[in-house]
Protein backbone atom coordinates (compact mmCIF):
# COMPACT_ATOMS: atom_id res chain seq x y z
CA UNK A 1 26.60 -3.24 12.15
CA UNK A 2 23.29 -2.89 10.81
CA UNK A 3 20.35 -5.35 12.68
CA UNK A 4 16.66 -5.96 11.07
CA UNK A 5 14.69 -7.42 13.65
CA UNK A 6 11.51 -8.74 12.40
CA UNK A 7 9.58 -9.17 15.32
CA UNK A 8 6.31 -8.35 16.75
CA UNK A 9 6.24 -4.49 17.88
CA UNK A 10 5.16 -5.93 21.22
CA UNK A 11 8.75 -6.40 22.12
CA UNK A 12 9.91 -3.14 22.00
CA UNK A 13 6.98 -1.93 24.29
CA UNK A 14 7.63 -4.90 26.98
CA UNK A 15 11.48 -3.68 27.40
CA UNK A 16 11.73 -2.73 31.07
CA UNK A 17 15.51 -1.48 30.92
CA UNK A 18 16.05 2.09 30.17
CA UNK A 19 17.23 2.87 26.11
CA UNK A 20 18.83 5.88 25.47
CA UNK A 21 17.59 7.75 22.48
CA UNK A 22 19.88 7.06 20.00
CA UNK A 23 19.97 3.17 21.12
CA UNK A 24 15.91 3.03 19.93
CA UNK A 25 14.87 1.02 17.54
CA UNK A 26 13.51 2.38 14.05
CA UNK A 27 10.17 1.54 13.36
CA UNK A 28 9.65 0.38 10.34
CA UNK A 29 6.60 -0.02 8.13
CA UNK A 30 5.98 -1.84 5.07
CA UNK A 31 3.32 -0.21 2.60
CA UNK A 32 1.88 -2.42 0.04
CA UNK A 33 -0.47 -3.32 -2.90
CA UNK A 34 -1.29 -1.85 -6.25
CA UNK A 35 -2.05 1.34 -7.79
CA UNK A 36 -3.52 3.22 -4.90
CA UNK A 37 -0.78 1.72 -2.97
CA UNK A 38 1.43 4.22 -5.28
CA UNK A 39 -0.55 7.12 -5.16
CA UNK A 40 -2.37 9.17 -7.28
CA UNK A 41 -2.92 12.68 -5.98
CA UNK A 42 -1.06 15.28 -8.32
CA UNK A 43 1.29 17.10 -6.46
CA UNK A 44 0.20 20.46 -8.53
CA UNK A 45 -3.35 19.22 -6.90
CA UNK A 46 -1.47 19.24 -3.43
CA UNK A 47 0.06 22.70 -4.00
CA UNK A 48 -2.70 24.45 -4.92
CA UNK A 49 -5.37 23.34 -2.54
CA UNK A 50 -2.61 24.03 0.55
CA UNK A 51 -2.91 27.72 -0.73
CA UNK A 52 -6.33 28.03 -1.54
CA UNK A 53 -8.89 29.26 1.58
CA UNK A 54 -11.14 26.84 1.09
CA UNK A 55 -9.27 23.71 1.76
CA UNK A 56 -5.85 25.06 3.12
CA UNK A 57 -6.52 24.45 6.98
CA UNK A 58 -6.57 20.39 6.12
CA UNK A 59 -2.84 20.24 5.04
CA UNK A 60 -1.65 23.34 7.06
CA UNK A 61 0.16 20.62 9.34
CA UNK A 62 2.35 19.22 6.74
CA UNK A 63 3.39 22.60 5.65
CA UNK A 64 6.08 25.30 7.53
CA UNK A 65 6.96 28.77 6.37
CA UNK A 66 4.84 28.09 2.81
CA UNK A 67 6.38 24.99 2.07
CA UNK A 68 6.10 21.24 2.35
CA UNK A 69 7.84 19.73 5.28
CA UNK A 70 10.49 17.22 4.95
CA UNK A 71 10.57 15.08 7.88
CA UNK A 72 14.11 14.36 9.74
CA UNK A 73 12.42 11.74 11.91
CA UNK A 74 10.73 9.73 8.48
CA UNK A 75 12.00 8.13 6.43
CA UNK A 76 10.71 5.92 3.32
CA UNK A 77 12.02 4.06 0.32
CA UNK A 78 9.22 3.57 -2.65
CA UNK A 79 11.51 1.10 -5.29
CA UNK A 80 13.54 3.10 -6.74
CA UNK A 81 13.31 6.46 -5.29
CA UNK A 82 14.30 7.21 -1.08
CA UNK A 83 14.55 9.86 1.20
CA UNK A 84 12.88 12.29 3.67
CA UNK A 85 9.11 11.97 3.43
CA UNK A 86 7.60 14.80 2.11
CA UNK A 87 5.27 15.27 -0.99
CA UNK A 88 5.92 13.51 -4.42
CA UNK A 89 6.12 10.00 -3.39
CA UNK A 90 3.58 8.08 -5.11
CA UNK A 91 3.41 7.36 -8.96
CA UNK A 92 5.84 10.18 -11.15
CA UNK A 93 4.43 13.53 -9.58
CA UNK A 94 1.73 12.76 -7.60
CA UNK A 95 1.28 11.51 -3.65
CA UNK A 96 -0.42 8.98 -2.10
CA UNK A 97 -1.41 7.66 1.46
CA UNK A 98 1.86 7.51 2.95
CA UNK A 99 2.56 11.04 3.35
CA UNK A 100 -0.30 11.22 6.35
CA UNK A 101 0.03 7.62 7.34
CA UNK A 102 4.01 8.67 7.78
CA UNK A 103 3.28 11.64 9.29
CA UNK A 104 1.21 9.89 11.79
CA UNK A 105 4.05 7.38 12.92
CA UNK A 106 6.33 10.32 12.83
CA UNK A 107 4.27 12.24 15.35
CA UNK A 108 3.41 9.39 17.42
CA UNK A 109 7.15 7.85 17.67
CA UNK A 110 10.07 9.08 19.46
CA UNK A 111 12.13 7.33 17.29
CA UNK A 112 13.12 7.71 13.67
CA UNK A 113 10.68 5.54 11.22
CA UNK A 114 10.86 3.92 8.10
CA UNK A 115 8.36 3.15 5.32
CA UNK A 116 9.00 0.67 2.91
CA UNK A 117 6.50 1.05 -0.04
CA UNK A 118 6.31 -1.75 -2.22
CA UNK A 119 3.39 -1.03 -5.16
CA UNK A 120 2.75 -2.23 -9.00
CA UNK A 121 -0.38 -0.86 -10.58
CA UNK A 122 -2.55 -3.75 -11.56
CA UNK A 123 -1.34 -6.33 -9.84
CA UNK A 124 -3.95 -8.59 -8.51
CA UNK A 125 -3.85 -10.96 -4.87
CA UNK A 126 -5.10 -13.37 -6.95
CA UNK A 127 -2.09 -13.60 -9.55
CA UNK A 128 0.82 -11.28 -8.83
CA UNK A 129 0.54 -10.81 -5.44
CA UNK A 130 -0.57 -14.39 -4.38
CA UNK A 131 1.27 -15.76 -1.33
CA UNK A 132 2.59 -19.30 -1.12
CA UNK A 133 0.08 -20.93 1.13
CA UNK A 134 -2.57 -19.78 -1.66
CA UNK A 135 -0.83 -22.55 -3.27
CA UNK A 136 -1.85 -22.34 -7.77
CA UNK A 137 -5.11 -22.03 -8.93
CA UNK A 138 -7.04 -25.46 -10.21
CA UNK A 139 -5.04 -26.86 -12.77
CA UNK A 140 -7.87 -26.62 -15.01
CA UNK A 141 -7.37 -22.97 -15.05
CA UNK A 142 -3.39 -23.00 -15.70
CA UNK A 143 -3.95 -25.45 -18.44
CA UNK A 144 -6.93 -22.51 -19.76
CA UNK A 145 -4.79 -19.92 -19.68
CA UNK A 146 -1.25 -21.70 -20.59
CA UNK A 147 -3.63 -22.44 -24.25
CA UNK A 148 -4.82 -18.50 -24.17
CA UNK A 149 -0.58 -17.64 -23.50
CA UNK A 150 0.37 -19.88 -26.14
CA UNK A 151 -2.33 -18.70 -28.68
CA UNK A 152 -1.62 -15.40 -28.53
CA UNK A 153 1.95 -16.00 -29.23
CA UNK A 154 1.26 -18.32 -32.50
CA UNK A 155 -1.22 -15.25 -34.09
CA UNK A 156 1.95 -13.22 -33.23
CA UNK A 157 4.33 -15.36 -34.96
CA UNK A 158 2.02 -15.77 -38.06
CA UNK A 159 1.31 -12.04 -38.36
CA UNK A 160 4.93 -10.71 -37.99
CA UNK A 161 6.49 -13.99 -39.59
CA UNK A 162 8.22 -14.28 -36.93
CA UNK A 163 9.15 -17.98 -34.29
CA UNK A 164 9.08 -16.99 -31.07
CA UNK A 165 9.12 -19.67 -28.61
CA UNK A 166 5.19 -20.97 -27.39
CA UNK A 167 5.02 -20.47 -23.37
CA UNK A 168 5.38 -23.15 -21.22
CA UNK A 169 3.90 -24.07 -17.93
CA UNK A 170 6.61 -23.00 -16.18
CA UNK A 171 6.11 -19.78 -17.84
CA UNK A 172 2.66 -19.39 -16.78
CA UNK A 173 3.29 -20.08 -13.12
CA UNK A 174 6.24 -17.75 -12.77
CA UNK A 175 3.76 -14.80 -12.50
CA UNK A 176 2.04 -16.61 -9.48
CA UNK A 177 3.13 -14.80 -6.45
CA UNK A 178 5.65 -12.71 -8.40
CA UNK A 179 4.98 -9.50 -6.45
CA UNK A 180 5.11 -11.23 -3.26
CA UNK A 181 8.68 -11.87 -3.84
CA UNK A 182 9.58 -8.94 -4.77
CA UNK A 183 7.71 -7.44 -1.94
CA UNK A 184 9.87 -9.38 -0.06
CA UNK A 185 12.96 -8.30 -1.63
CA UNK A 186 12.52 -4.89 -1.02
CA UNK A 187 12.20 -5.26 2.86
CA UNK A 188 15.59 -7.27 2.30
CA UNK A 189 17.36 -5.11 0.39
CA UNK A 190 16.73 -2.35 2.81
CA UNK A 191 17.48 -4.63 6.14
CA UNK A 192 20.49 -5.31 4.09
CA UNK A 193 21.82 -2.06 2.85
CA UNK A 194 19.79 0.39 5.15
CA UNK A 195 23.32 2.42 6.14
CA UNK A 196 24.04 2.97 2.17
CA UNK A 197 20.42 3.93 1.25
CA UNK A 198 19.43 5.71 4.84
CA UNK A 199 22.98 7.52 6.00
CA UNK A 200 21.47 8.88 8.87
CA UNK A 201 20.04 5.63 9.96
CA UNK A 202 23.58 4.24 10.20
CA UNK A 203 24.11 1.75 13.45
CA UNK A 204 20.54 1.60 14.19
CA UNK A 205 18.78 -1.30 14.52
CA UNK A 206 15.07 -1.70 12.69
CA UNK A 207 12.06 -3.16 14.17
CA UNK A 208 9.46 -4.64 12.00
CA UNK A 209 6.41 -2.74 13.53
CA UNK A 210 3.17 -2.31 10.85
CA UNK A 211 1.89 -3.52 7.80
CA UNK A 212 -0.70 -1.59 5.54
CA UNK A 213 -2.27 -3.14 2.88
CA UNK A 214 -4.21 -0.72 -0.02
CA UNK A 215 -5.64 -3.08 -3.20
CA UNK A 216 -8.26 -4.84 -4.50
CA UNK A 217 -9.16 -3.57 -8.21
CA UNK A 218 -8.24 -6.26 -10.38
CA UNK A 219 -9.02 -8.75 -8.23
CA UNK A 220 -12.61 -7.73 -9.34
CA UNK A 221 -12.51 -9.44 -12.85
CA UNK A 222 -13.41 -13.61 -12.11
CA UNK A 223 -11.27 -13.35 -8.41
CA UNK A 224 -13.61 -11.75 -6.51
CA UNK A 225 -14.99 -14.87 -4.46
CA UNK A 226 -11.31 -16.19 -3.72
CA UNK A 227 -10.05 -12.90 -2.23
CA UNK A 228 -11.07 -13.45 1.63
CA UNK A 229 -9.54 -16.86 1.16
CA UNK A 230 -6.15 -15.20 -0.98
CA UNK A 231 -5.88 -11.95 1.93
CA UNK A 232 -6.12 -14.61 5.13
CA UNK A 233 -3.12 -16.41 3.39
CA UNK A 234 -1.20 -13.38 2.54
CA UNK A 235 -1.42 -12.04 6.06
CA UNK A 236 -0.28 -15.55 7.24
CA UNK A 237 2.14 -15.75 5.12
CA UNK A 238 3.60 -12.29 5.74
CA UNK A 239 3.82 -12.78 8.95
CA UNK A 240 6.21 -15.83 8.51
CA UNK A 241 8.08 -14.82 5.67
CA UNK A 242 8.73 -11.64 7.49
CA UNK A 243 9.14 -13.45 11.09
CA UNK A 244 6.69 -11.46 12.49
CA UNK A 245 3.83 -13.34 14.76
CA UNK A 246 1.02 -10.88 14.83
CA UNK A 247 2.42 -8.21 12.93
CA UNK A 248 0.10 -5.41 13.06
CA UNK A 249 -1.73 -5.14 10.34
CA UNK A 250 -3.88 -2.74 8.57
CA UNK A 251 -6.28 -3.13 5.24
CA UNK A 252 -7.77 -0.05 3.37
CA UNK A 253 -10.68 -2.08 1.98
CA UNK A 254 -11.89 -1.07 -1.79
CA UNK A 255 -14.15 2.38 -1.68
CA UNK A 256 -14.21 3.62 -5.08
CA UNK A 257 -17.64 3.63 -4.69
CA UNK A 258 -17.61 6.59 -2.14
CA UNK A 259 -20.96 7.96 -1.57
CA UNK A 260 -23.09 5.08 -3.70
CA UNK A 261 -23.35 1.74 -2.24
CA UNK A 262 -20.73 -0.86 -3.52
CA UNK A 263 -22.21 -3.72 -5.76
CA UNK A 264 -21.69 -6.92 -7.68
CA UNK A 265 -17.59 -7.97 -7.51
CA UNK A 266 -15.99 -4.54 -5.58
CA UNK A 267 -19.10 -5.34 -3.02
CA UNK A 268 -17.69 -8.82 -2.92
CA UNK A 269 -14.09 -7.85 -2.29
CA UNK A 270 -14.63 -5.47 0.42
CA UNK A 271 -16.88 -7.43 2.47
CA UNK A 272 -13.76 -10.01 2.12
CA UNK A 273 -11.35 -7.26 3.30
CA UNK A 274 -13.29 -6.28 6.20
CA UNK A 275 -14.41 -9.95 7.24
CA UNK A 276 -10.96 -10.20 8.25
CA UNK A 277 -11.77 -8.01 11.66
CA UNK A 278 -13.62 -10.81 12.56
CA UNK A 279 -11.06 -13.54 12.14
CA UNK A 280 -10.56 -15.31 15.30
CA UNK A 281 -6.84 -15.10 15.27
CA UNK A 282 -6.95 -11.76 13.99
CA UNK A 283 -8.61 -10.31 16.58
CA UNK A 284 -6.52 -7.31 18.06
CA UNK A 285 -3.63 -7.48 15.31
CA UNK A 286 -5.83 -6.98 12.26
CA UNK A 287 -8.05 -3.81 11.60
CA UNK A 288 -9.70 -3.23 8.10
CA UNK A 289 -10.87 0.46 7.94
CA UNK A 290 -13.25 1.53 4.89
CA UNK A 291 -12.22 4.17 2.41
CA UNK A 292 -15.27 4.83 0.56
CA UNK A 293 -16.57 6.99 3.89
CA UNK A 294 -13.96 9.17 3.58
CA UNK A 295 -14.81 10.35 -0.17
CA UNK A 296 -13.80 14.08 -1.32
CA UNK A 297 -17.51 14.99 -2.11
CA UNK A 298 -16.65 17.82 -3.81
CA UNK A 299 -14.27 15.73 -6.20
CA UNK A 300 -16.89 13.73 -6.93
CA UNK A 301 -19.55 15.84 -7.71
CA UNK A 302 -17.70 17.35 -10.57
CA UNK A 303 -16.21 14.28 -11.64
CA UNK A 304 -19.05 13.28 -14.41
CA UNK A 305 -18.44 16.59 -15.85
CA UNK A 306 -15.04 17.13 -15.24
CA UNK A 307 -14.41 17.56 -19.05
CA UNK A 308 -16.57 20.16 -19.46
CA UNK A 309 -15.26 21.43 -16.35
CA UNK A 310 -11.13 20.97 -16.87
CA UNK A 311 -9.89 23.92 -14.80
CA UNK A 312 -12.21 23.85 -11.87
CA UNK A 313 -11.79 19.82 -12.17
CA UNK A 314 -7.82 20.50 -11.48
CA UNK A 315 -8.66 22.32 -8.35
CA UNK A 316 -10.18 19.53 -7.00
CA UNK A 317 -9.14 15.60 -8.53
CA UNK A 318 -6.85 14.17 -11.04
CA UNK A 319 -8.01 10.91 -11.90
CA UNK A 320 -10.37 8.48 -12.29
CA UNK A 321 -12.74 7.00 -9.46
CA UNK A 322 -10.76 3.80 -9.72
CA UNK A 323 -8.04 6.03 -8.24
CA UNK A 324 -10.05 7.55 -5.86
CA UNK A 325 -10.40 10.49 -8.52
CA UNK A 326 -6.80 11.28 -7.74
CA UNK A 327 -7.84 13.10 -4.83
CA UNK A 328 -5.34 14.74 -2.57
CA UNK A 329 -8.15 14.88 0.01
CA UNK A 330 -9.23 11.59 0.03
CA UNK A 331 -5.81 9.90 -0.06
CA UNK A 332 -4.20 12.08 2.91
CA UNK A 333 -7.61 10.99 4.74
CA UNK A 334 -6.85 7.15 3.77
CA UNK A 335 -3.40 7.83 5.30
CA UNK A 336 -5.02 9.47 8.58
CA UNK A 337 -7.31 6.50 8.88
CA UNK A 338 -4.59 3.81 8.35
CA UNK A 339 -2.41 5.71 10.80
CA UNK A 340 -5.01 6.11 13.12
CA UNK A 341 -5.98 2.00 13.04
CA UNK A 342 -2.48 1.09 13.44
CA UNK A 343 -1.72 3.29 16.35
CA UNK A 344 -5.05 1.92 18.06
CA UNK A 345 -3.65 -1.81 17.05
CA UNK A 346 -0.06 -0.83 18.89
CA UNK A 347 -1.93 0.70 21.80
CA UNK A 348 -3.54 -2.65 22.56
CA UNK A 349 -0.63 -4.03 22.37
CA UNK A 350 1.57 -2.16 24.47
């Protein structure tokens, strides 16, 4: 029978009796947020800087005999897609931070481990992703935008001549905290059904043992000032939905900016993100690490003429800088980073 223990990591490491190998937990890691949660690297991007001289010594590790490994020792479910982590599991062909964040844990743990990525592009902490002791917004504001909701409809209606039904309040409120829940439902589908979707996991017990959290963009429009208030609830409530006291837990704060200072609302947001380091409570289970010093230079010099530019531009990004230029530099060096602040955040535990 399958077991999901959500518990604090710290009880694995404070077991004195002797576990034999296949008796050891599997750790297991939930991934979360928005876009850049997904990932956003092409894998073409991947392939060809792994082969060409100039970059091919920073992924040489996740390759074997001219190919991509695919870990037997990591495992990860992104919705609807599972499996063996290797490349290709971020947004429809591309990668994001998980594959070095995964490789980390997989290097790190004797045991098998298990990522859980749970990730909707544009989803805000505010709205979407708001946890329950964020409680609603003013009811001011739900009456605002339950008018805006049912406006829209009514031009609608009188331009296709058609009677839809006008939203209610209930309607407006259901989107509060919707991602949270399903968040949530993914870590209990897979506590639930872990032998189906994971064969090789079969008879093993899981233990809840990280939590990484990569967003912040749309939080920028009119949430901005709310969001240290919004992430020390989320963490909170995490932590108790999950039954997890001090969960370890890791923030990628915002960094589009890269190499330019961050202003106005992203400047707002990511001194919010990495405020939470110095959270009282937080001290020791929480680490924020900043993405904009890790910035793929190169990426971004050509970026402003990257249409001019299209095939050198493919040798280096694939997006926009809200997703980090789609750089499969920059994201495997998120991963490393994350990885690296949540094995510091186990050590001091252990």
């Amino acid at each position: 029978m399958i077991r999901f223990l959500l518990v604090p990591a710290v009880a694995f490491f404070a077991a004195t009796a002797p576990v034999r190998a296949a008796d050891k937990p599997v750790r297991v890691f939930v991934l979360a947020g928005q876009s850049n949660m997904e990932g956003k690297a092409p894998n073409a991007l991947l392939d060809y800087q792994a082969m060409d001289a100039k970059t091919k010594d920073l992924f040489a590790h996740l390759r074997k005999d001219g190919k991509w490994i695919v870990r037997d020792d990591v495992f990860i479910k992104f919705l609807d897609r599972k499996g063996p982590l290797t490349i290709g599991y971020g947004s429809p062909g591309r990668t994001g931070a998980e594959l070095e964040f995964g490789t980390a844990m997989g290097d790190h743990f004797d045991e098998p481990v298990l990522l859980i990525k749970a990730a909707w592009g544009g989803h805000a902490l505010y709205k979407h992703f708001r946890s329950p002791a964020a409680g609603y917004p003013a009811a001011e504001v739900l009456e605002k935008e339950l008018k805006q909701a049912r406006d829209r409809v009514k031009q609608n209606n009188e331009k296709n001549k058609k009677n839809d039904p006008l939203p209610t309040m209930d309607d407006v409120k259901r989107d509060y905290g919707s991602s949270y829940r399903k968040m949530l439902a993914e870590v209990k589908e897979v506590r639930e059904n872990v032998a189906a979707l994971f064969p090789a996991l079969k008879g093993r017990t899981l233990e809840l043992t990280g939590f990484v959290w990569f967003q912040g963009w749309n939080d920028q429009y009119g949430a901005e000032n709310e969001y240290e208030s919004n992430m020390t609830h989320f963490i909170k409530d995490v932590r108790k939905d999950l039954g997890a006291p001090n969960l370890p837990f890791v923030i990628a704060a915002m960094g589009q900016n890269g190499s330019k200072p961050a202003t106005g609302a992203m400047l707002t947001i990511q001194k919010a993100q990495l405020a939470m380091n110095d959270v009282p409570e937080f001290r020791g289970n929480v680490r924020t690490v900043r993405t904009d010093v890790l910035v793929d230079k190169a990426a971004e010099e050509l970026f402003p003429t990257w249409r001019e530019n299209k095939e050198k531009w493919d040798k280096v990004g694939g997006d926009f800088p809200y997703h980090y230029l789609g750089s499969a530099i920059w994201f495997n060096r998120i991963g490393k980073a994350t990885g690296g602040a949540m094995l510091e955040l186990l050590k001091d535990r252990k």
